[in-house]
Protein backbone atom coordinates (compact mmCIF):
# COMPACT_ATOMS: atom_id res chain seq x y z
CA UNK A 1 31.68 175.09 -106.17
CA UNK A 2 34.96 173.39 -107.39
CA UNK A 3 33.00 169.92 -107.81
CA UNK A 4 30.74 171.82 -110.22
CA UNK A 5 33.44 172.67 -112.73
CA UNK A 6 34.67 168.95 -112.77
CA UNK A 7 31.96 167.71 -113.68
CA UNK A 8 30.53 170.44 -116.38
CA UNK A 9 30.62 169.90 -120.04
CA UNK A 10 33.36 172.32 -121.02
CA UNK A 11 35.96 170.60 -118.34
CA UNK A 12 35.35 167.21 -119.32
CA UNK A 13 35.61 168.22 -123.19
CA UNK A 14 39.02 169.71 -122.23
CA UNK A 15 40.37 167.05 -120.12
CA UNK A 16 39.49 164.38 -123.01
CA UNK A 17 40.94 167.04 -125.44
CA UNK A 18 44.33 167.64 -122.83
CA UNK A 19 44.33 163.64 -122.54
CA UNK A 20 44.06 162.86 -126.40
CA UNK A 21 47.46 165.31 -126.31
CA UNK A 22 49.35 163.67 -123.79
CA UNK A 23 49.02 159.95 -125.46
CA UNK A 24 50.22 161.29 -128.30
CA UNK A 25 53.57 162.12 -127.11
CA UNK A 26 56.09 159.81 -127.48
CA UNK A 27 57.94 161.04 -124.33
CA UNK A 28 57.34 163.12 -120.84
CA UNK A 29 56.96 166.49 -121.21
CA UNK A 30 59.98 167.77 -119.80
CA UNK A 31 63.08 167.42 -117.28
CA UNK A 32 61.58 170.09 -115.19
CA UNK A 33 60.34 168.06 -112.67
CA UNK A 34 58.33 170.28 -109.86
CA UNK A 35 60.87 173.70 -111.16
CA UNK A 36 59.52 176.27 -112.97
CA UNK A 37 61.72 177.53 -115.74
CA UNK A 38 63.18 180.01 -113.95
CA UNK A 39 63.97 177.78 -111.44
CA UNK A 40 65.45 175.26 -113.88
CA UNK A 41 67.17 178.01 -115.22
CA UNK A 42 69.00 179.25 -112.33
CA UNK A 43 69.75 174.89 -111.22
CA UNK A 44 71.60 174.77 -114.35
CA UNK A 45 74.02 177.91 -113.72
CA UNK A 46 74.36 177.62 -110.48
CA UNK A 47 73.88 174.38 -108.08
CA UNK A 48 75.60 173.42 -104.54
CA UNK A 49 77.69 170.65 -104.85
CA UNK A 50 79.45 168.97 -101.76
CA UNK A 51 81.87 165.62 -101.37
CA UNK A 52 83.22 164.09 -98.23
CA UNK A 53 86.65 161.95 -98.36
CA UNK A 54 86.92 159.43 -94.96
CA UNK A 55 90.94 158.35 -94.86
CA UNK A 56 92.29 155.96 -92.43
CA UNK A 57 95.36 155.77 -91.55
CA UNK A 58 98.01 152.67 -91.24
CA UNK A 59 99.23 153.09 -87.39
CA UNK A 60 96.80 155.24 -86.03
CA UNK A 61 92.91 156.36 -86.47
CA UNK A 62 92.99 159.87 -88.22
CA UNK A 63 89.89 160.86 -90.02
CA UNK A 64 89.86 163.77 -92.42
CA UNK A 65 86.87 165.49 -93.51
CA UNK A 66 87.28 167.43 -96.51
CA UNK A 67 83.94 169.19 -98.13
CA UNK A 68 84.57 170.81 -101.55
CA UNK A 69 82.02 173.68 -102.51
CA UNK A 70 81.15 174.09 -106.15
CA UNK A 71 79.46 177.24 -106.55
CA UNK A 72 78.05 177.31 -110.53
CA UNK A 73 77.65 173.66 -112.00
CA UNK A 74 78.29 175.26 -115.70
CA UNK A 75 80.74 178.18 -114.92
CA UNK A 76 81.67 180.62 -117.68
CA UNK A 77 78.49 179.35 -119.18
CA UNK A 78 75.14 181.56 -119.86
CA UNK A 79 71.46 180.35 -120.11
CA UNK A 80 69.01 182.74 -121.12
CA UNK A 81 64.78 181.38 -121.38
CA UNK A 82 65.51 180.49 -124.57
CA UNK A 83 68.11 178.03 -123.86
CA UNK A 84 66.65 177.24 -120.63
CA UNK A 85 63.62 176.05 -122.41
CA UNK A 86 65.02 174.08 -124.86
CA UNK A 87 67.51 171.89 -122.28
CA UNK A 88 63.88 171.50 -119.73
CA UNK A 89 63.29 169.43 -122.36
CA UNK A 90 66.54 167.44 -123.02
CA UNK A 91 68.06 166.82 -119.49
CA UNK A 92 67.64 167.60 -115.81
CA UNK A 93 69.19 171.04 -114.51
CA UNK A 94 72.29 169.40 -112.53
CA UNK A 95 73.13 167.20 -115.54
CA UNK A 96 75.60 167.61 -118.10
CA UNK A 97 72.87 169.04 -120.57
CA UNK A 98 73.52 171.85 -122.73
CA UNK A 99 71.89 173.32 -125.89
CA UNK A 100 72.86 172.18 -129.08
CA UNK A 101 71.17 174.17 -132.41
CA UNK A 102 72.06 170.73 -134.44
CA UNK A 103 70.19 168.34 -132.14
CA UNK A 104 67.71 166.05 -133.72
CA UNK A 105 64.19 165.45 -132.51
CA UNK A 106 65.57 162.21 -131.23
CA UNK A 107 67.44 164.90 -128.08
CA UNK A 108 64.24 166.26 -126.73
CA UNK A 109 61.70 164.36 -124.42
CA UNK A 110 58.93 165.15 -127.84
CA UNK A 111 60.33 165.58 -131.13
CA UNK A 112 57.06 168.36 -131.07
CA UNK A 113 59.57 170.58 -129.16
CA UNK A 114 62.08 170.17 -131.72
CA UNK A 115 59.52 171.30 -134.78
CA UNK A 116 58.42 174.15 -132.18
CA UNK A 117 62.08 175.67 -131.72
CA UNK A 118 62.81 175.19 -135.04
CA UNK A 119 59.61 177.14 -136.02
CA UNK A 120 60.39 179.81 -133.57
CA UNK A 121 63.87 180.05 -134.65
CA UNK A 122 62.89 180.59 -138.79
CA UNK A 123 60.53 183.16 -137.77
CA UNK A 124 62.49 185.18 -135.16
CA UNK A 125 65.76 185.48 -138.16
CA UNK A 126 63.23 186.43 -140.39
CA UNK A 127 61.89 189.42 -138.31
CA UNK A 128 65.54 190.14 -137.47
CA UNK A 129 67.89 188.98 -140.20
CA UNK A 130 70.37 185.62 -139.89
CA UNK A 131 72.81 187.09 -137.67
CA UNK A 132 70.21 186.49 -134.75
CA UNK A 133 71.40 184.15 -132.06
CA UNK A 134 68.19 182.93 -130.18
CA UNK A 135 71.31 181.96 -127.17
CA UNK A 136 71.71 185.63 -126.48
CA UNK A 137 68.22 187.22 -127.49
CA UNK A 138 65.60 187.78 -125.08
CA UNK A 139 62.48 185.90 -126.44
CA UNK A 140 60.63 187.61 -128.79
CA UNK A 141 56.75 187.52 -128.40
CA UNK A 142 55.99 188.33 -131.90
CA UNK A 143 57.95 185.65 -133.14
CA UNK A 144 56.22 182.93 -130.74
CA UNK A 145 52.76 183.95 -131.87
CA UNK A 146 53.84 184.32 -135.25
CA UNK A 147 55.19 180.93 -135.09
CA UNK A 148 52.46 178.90 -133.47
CA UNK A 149 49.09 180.76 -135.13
CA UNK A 150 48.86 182.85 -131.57
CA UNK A 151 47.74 181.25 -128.27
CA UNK A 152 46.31 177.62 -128.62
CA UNK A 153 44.60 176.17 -125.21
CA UNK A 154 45.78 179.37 -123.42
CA UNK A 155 49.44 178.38 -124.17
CA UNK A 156 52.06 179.86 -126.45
CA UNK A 157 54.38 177.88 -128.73
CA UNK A 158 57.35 177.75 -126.85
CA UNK A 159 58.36 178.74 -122.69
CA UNK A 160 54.83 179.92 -122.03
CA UNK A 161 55.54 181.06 -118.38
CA UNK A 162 58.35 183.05 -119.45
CA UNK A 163 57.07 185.29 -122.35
CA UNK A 164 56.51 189.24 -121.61
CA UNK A 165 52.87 189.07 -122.10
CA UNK A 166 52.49 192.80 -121.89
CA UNK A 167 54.69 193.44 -124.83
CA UNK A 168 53.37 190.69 -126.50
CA UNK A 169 50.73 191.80 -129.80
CA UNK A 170 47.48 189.79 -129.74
CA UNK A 171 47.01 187.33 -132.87
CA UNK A 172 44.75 189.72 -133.97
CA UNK A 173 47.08 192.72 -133.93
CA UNK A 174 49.77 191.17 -135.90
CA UNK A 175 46.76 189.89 -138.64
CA UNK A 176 46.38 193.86 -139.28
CA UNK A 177 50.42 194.77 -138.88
CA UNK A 178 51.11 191.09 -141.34
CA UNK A 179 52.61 192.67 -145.06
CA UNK A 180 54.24 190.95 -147.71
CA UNK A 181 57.53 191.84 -146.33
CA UNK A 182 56.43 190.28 -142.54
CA UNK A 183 56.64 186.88 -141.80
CA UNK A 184 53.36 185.00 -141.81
CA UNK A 185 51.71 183.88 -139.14
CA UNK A 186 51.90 179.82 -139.61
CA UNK A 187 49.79 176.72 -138.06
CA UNK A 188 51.21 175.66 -135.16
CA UNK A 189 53.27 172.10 -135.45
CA UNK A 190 51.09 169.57 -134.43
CA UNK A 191 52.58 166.72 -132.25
CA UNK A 192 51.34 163.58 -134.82
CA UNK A 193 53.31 165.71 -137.58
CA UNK A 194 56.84 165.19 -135.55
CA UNK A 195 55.70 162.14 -134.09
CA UNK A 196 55.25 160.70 -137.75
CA UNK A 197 59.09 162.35 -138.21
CA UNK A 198 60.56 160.37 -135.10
CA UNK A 199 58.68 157.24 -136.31
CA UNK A 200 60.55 157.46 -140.03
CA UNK A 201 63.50 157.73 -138.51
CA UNK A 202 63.52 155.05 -136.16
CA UNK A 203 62.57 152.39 -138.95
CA UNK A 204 65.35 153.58 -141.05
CA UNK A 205 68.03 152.92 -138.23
CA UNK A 206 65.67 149.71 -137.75
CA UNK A 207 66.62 148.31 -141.28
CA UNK A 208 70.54 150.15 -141.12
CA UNK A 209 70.79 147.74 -138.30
C-alpha cells in the first residue's frame, strides 16, 4: 500500500535527507513554477500577449477596441535546454530574463546552480575544445555525469528531465573509458560550498556599504 512506503525506514531517511537539502538553500528552487522545462522553454520563445485601449470621445460616445497579438515574447531569440535551464532558475518564462555566461551566483534563485553550470561548462570545453558554446550545443550527457560524479539521489547535475538518457554512459562506463587525456570525473558541488561563496560576498558589500 502507498501508506506503507510513508512510513518505512528508507522514505523517512530520504525525506529528512531531501529536507536537510532544501534548508540549505538560500533561495526557491526555480522560476518554473508548475512548467516543466520544456514548457518553460517554449513560454520564453513564444507567449500570447494581448492589450485593450477604451477611448472616449469629446461630443459623442465612440469606443474602440483595439487587441494587439504578440506572437514570440523574445523574437529573433533562441533557447536551447541549456539556456532554458539556466534562466528556470533566474526569472519567470514571460519576463525579461535572458542568459548571461558572466552572471554571478547572486542571478540564480541558489548560487548551487551557478557552481553546477559552471562545472558543466569546464567539463563540456574540455571534451570539446574552447570554441564550444553551451547556447547552441545540445546537452551533452557525458559532460553532466562527468561533472557531478554521475547520478546523485536519482538526479543529474544540471536539467535532469531533459538529458538523453539513452545516449547517456553510466558512471561506471566512463570510470573504464576515463584516460589521462579525458576529463575527470569530479565531486559534485555541494550546496553549503556556494552557499559559503554567496555568504562572503554579501559581507563584503556589507562593509563596502
Amino acid at each position: 500500500m502507498m501508506v506503507d512506503k510513508w512510513i518505512s525506514e528508507d522514505w523517512a531517511r530520504q525525506h529528512a535527507l531531501c529536507r536537510e537539502h532544501r534548508l540549505m538553500m538560500t533561495g526557491p528552487t526555480d522560476h518554473q513554477g508548475s512548467r516543466s522545462l520544456v514548457e518553460y522553454k517554449e513560454t520564453w520563445v513564444s507567449s500570447l500577449i494581448s492589450s485593450f485601449f477604451l477611448k472616449l470621445y469629446f461630443e459623442f460616445l465612440l469606443i474602440i477596441l483595439l487587441t494587439s497579438w504578440q506572437s514570440e515574447s523574445h523574437p529573433d531569440q533562441s533557447c536551447n535546454n541549456f539556456t532554458a535551464y539556466a534562466m528556470s532558475h533566474m526569472g519567470r518564462a514571460t519576463s525579461d530574463v535572458a542568459y548571461n555566461p558572466a552572471a554571478p551566483p547572486e542571478a540564480y534563485t541558489n548560487p548551487s546552480i551557478h557552481a553546477r553550470i559552471n562545472a558543466y561548462t569546464e567539463v563540456r570545453k574540455a571534451l570539446h575544445g574552447e570554441t564550444w558554446d553551451p547556447t547552441t550545443a545540445p546537452l551533452s550527457g557525458e559532460a553532466i555525469m562527468r561533472a557531478g560524479q554521475g547520478k546523485k539521489h536519482g538526479r543529474y547535475l544540471i536539467a535532469n528531465s531533459l538529458v538523453d538518457t539513452a545516449s547517456t554512459p553510466s558512471l561506471s562506463q566512463l570510470r573504464a573509458s576515463t584516460t589521462d587525456s579525458t576529463p575527470p570525473i569530479r565531486p559534485r558541488p555541494e550546496t553549503s560550498v556556494a552557499s559559503v561563496h554567496q555568504r562572503h560576498v554579501s559581507l563584503d558589500l556589507v562593509a563596502v556599504l
